[in-house]
C-alpha atoms as a PDB file:
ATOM      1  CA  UNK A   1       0.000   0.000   0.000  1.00  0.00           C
ATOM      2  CA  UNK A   2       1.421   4.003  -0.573  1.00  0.00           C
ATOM      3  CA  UNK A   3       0.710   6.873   1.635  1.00  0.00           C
ATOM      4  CA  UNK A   4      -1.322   8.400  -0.961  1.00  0.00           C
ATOM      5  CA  UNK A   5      -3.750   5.428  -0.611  1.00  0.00           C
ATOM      6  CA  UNK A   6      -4.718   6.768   2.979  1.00  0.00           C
ATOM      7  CA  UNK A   7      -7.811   8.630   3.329  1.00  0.00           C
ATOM      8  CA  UNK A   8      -8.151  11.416   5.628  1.00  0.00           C
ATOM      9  CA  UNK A   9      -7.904  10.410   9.154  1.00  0.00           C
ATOM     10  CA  UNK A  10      -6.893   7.448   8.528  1.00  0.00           C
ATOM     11  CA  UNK A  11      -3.251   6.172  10.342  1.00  0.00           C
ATOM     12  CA  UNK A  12      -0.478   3.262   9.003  1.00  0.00           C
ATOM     13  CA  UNK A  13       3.227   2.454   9.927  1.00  0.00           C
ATOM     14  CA  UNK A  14       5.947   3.070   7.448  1.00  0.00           C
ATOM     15  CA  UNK A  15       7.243   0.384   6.250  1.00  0.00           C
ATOM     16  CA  UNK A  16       9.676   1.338   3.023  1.00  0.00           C
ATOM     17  CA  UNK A  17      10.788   4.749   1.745  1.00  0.00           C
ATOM     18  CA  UNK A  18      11.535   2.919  -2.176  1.00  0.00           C
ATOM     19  CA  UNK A  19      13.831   5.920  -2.980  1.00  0.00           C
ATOM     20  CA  UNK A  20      17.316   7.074  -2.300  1.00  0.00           C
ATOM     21  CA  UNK A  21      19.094  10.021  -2.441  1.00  0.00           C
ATOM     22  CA  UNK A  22      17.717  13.351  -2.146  1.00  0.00           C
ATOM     23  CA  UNK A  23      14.585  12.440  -1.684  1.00  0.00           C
ATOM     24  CA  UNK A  24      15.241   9.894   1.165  1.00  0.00           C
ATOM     25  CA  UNK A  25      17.322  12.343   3.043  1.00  0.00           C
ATOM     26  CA  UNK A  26      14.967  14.984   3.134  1.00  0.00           C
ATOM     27  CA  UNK A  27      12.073  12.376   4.567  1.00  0.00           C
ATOM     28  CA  UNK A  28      14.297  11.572   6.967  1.00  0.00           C
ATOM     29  CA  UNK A  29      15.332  14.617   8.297  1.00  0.00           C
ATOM     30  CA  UNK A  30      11.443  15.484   8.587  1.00  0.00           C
ATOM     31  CA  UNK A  31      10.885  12.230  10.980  1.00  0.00           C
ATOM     32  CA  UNK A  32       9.598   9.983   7.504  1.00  0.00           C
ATOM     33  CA  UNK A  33      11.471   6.496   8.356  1.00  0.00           C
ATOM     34  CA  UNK A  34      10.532   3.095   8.536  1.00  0.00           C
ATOM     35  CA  UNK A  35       8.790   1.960  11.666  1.00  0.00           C
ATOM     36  CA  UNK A  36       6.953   5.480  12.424  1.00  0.00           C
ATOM     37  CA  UNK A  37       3.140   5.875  12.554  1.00  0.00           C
ATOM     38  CA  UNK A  38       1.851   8.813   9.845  1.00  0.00           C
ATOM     39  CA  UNK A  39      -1.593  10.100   9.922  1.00  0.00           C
ATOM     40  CA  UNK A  40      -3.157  11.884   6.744  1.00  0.00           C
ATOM     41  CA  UNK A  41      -4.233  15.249   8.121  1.00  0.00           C
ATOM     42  CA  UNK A  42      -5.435  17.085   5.287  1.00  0.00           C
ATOM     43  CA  UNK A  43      -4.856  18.406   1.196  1.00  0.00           C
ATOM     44  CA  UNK A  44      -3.284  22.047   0.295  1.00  0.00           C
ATOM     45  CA  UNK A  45      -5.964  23.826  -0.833  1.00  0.00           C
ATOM     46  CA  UNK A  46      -5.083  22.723  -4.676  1.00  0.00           C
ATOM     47  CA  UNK A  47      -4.601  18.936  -3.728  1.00  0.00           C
ATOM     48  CA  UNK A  48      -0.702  19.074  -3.690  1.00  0.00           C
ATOM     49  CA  UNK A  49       1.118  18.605  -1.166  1.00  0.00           C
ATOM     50  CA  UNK A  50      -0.749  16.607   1.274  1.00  0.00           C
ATOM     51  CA  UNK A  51      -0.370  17.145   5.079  1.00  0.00           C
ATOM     52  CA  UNK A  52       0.962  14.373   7.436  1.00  0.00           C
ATOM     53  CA  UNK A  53       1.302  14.061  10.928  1.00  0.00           C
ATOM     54  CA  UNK A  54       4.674  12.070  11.844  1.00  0.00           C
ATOM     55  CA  UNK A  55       5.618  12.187  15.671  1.00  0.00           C
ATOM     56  CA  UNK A  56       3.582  14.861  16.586  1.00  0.00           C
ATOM     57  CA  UNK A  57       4.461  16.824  13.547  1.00  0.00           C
ATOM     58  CA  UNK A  58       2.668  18.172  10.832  1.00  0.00           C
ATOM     59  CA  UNK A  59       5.182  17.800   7.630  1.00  0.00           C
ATOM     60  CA  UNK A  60       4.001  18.261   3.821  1.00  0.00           C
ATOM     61  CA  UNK A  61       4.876  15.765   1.221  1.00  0.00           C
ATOM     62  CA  UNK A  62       3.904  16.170  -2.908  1.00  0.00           C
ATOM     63  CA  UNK A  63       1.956  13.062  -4.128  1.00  0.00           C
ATOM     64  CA  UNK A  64       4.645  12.355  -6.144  1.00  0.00           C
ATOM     65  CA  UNK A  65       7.015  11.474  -2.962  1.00  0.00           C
ATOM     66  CA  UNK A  66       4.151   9.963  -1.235  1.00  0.00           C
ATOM     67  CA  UNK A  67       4.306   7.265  -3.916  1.00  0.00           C
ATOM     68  CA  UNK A  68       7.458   6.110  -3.134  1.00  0.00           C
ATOM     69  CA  UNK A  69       6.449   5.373   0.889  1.00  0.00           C
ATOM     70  CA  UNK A  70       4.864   2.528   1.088  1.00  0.00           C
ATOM     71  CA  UNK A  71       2.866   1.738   4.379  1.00  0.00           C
ATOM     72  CA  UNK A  72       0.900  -0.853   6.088  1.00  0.00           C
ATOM     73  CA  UNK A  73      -2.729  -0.464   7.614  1.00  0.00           C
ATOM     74  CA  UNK A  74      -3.105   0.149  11.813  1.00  0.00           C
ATOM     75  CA  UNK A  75      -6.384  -1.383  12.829  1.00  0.00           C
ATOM     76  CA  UNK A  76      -7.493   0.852  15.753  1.00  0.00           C
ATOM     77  CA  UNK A  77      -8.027  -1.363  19.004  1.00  0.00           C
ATOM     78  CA  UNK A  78     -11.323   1.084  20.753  1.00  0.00           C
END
């Protein structure tokens, strides 16, 4: 599954960032690794970027990054 499969809301757990580089680096430095819990939060006014909440921590990633995460469903326990 991709982060840009989450509906807003809805949580998951990182599980792969699939690029390297640039792009990896700057995820990383804004909390975006493997093992963390992301929440969608919300769309930019004009769709792109999306807003995500990593450790407490809203952070903005394009749809075109959020391909490259790819995540894994939490099932909330209430």
């Amino acid at each position: 599954m991709k982060l840009t499969d989450l509906k807003r809301g809805q949580k998951a757990k990182i599980v792969k960032i699939g690029k390297v580089g640039e792009l990896k680096k700057r995820l990383v430095a804004m909390g975006v690794t493997a093992g963390e819990d992301i929440k969608f939060e919300r769309n930019a006014p004009l769709g792109d970027p999306q807003q995500y909440i990593v450790k407490g921590t809203g952070v903005a990633i394009r749809k075109q990054d959020a391909q490259n995460i790819e995540i894994e469903s939490i099932e909330k326990n209430n």
